[in-house]
PDB file of N, CA and C in Angstrom:
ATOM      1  N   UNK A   1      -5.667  18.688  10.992  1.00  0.00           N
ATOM      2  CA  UNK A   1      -4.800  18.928   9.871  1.00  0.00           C
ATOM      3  C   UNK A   1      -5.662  19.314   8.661  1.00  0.00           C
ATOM      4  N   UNK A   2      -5.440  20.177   7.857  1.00  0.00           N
ATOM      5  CA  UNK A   2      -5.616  20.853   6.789  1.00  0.00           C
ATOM      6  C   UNK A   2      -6.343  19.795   5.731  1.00  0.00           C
ATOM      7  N   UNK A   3      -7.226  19.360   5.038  1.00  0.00           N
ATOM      8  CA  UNK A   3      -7.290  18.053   3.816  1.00  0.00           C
ATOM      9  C   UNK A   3      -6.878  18.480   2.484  1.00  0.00           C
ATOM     10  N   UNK A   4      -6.298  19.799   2.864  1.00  0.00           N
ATOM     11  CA  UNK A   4      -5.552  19.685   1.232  1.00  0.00           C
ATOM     12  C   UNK A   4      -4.110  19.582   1.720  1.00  0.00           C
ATOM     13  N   UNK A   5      -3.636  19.566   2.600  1.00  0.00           N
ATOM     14  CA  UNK A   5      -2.550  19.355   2.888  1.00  0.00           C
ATOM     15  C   UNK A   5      -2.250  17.506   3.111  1.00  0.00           C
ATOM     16  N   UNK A   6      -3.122  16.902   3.787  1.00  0.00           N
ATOM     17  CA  UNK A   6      -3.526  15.984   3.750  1.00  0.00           C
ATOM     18  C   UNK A   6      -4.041  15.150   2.783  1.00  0.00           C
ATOM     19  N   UNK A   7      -4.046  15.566   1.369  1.00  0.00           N
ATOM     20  CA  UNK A   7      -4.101  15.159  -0.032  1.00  0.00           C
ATOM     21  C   UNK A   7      -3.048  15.328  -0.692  1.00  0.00           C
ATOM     22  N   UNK A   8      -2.326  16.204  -0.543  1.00  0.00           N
ATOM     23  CA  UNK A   8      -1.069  16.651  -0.959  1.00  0.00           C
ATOM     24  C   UNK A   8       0.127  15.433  -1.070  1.00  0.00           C
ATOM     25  N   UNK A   9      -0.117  15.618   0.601  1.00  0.00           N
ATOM     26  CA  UNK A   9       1.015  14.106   1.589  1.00  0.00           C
ATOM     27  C   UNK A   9       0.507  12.871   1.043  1.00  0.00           C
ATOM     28  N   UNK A  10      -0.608  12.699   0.608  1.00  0.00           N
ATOM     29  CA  UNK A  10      -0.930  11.420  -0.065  1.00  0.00           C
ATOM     30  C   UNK A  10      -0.153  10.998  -1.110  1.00  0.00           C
ATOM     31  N   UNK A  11      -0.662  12.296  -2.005  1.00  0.00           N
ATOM     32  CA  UNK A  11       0.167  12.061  -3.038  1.00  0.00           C
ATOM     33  C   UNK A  11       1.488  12.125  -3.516  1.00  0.00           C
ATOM     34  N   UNK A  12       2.238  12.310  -2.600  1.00  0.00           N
ATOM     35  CA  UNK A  12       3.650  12.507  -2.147  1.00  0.00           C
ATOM     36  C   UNK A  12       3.967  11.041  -2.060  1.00  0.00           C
ATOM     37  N   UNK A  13       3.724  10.255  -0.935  1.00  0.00           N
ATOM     38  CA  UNK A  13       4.075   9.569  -0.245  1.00  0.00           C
ATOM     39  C   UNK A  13       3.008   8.219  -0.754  1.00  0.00           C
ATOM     40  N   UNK A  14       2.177   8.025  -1.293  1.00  0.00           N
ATOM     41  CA  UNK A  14       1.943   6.506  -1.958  1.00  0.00           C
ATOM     42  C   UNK A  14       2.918   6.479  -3.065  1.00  0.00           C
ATOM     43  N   UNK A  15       3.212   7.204  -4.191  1.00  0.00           N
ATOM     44  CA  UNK A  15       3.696   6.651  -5.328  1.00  0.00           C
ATOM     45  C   UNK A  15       5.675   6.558  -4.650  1.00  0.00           C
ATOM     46  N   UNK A  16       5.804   7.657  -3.881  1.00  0.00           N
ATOM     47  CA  UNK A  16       7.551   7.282  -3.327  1.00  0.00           C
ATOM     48  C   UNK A  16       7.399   5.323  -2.526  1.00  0.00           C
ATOM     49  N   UNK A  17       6.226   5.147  -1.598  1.00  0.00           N
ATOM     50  CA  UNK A  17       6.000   3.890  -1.021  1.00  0.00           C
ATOM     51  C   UNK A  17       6.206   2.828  -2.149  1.00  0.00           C
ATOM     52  N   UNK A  18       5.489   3.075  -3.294  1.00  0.00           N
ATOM     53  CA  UNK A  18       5.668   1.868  -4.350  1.00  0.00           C
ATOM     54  C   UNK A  18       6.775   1.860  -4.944  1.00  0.00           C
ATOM     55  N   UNK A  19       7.630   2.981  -5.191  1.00  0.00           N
ATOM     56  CA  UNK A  19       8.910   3.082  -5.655  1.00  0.00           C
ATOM     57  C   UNK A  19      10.176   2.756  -4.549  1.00  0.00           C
ATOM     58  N   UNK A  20       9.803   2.326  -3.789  1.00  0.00           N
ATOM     59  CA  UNK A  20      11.068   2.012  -2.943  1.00  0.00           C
ATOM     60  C   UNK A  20      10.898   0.652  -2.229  1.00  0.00           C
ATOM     61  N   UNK A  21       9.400   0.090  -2.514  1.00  0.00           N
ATOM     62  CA  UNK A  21       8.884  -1.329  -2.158  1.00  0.00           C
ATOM     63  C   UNK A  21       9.319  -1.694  -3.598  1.00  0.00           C
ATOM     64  N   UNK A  22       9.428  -1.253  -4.748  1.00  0.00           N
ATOM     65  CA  UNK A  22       9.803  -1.974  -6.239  1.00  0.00           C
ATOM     66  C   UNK A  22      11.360  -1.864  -6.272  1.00  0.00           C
ATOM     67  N   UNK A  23      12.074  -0.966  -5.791  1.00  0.00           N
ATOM     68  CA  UNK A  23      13.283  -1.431  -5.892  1.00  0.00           C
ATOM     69  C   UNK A  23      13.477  -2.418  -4.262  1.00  0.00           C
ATOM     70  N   UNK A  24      13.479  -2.796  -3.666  1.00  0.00           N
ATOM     71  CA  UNK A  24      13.364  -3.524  -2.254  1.00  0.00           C
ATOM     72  C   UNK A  24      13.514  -4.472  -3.262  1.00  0.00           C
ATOM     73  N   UNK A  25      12.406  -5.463  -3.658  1.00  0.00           N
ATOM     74  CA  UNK A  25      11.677  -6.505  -4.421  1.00  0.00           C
ATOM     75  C   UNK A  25      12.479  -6.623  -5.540  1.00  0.00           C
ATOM     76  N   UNK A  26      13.027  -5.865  -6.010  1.00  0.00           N
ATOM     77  CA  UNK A  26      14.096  -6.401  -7.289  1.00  0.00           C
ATOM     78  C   UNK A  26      15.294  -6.515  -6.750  1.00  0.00           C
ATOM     79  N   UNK A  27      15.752  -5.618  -5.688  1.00  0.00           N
ATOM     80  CA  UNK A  27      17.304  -6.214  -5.319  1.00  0.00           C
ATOM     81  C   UNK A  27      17.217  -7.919  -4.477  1.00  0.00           C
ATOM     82  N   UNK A  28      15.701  -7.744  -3.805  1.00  0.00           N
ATOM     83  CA  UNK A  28      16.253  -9.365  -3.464  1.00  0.00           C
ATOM     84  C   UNK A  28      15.900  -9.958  -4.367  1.00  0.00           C
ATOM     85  N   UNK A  29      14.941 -10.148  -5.239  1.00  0.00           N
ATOM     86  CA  UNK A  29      14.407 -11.028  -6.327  1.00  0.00           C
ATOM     87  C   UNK A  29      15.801 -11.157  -7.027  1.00  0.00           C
ATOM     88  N   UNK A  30      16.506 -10.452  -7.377  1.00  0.00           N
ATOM     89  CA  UNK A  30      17.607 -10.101  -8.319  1.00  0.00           C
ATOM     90  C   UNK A  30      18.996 -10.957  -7.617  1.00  0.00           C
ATOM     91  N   UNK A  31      19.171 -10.906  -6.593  1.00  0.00           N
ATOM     92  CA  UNK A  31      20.286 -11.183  -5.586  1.00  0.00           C
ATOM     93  C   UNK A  31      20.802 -12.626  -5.991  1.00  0.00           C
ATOM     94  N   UNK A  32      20.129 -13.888  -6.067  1.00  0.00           N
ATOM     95  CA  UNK A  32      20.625 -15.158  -6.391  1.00  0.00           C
ATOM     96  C   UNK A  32      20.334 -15.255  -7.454  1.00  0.00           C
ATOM     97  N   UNK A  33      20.005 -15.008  -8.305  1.00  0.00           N
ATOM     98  CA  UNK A  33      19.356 -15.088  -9.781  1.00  0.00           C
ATOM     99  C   UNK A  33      20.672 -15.540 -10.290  1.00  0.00           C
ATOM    100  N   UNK A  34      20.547 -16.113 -11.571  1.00  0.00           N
ATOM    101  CA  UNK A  34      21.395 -16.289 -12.859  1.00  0.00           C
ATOM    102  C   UNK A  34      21.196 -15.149 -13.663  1.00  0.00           C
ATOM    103  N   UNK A  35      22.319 -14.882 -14.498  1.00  0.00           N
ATOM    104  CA  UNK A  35      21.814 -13.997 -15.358  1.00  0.00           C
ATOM    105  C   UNK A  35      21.014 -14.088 -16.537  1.00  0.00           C
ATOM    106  N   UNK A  36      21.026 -15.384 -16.543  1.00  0.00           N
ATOM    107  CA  UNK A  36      19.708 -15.666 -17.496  1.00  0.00           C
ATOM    108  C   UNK A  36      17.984 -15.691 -17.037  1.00  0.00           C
ATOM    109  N   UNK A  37      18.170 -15.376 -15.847  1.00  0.00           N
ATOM    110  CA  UNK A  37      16.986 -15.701 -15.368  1.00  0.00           C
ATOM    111  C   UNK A  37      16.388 -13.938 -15.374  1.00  0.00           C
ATOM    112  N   UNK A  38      17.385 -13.236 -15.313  1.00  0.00           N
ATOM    113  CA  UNK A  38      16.753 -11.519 -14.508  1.00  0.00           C
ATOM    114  C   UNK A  38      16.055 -11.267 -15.449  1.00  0.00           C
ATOM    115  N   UNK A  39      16.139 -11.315 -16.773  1.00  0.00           N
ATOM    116  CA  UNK A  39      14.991 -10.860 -17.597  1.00  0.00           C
ATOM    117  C   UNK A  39      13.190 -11.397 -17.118  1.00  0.00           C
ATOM    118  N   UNK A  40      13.202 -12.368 -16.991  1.00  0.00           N
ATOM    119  CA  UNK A  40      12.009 -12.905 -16.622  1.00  0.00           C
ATOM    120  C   UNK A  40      11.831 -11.753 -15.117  1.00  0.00           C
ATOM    121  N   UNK A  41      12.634 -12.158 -14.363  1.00  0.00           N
ATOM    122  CA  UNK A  41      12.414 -11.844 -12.820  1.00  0.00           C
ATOM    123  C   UNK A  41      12.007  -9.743 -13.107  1.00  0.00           C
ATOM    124  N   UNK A  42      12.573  -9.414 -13.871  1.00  0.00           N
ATOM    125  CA  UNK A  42      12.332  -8.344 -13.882  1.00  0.00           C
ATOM    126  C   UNK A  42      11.214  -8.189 -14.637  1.00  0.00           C
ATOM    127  N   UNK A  43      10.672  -8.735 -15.438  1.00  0.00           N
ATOM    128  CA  UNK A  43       9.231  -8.661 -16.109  1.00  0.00           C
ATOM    129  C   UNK A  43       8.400  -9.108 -15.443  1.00  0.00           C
ATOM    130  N   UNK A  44       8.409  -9.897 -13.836  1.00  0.00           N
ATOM    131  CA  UNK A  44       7.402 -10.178 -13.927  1.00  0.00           C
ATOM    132  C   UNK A  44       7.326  -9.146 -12.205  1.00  0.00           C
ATOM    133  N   UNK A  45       8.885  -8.330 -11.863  1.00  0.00           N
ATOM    134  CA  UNK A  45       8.748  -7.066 -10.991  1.00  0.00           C
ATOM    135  C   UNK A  45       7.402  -6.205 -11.822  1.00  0.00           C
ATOM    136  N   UNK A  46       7.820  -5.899 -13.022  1.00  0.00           N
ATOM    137  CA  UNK A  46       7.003  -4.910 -13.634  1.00  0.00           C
ATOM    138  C   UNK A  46       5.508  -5.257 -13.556  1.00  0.00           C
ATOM    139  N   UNK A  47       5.003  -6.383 -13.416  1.00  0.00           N
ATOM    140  CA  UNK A  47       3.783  -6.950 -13.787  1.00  0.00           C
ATOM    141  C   UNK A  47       3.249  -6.744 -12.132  1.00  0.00           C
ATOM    142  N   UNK A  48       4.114  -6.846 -11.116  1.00  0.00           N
ATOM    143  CA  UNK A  48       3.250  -6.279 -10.165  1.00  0.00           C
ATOM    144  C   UNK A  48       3.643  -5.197  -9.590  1.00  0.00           C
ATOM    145  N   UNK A  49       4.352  -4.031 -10.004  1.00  0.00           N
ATOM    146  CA  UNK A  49       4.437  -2.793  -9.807  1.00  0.00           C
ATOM    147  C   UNK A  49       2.625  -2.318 -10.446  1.00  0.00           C
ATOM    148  N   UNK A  50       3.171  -2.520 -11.973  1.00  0.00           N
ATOM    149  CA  UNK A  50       1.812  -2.220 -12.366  1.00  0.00           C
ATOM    150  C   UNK A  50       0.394  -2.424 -11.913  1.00  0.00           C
ATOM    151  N   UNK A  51       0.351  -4.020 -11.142  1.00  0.00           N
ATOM    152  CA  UNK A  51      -0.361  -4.319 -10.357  1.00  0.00           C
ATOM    153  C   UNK A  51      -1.073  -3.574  -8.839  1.00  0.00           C
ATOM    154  N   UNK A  52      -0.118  -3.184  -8.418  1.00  0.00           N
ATOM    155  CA  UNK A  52      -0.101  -2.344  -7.373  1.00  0.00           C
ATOM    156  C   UNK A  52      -0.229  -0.651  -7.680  1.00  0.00           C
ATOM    157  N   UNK A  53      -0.260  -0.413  -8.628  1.00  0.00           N
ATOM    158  CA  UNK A  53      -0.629   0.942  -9.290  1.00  0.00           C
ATOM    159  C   UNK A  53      -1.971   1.495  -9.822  1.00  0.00           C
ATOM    160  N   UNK A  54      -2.661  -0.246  -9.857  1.00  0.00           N
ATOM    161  CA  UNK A  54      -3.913  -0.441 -10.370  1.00  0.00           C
ATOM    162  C   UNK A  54      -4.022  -0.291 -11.903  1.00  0.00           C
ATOM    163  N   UNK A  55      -2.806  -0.199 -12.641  1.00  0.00           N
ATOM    164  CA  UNK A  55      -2.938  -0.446 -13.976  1.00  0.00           C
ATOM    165  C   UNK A  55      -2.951  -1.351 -14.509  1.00  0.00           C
ATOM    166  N   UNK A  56      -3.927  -2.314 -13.407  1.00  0.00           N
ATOM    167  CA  UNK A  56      -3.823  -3.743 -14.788  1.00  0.00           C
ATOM    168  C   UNK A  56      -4.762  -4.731 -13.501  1.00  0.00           C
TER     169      UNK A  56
END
């Protein structure tokens, strides 16, 4: 296979992987929650999205 094609698909397909593992992770995180609680639960989704992005 081609490695720019094969760089391409990388970059396609890691950042869609983290975007569909971050919504996964908030609908169950989210699912029994109170509604007082989702603010937290969703700040601390963000803290390891970012995590997993390597921004932090």
């Amino acid at each position: 296979m081609d490695p720019l094609l094969v760089a391409a698909l990388c970059g396609l397909v890691i950042p869609l992987t983290v975007a569909v593992t971050a919504v996964l992770i908030a609908r169950y995180a989210l699912d029994g929650t109170d509604s007082k609680d989702r603010a937290r639960v969703l700040t601390a989704l963000a803290e390891v999205v970012r995590a997993l992005r390597g921004k932090r």
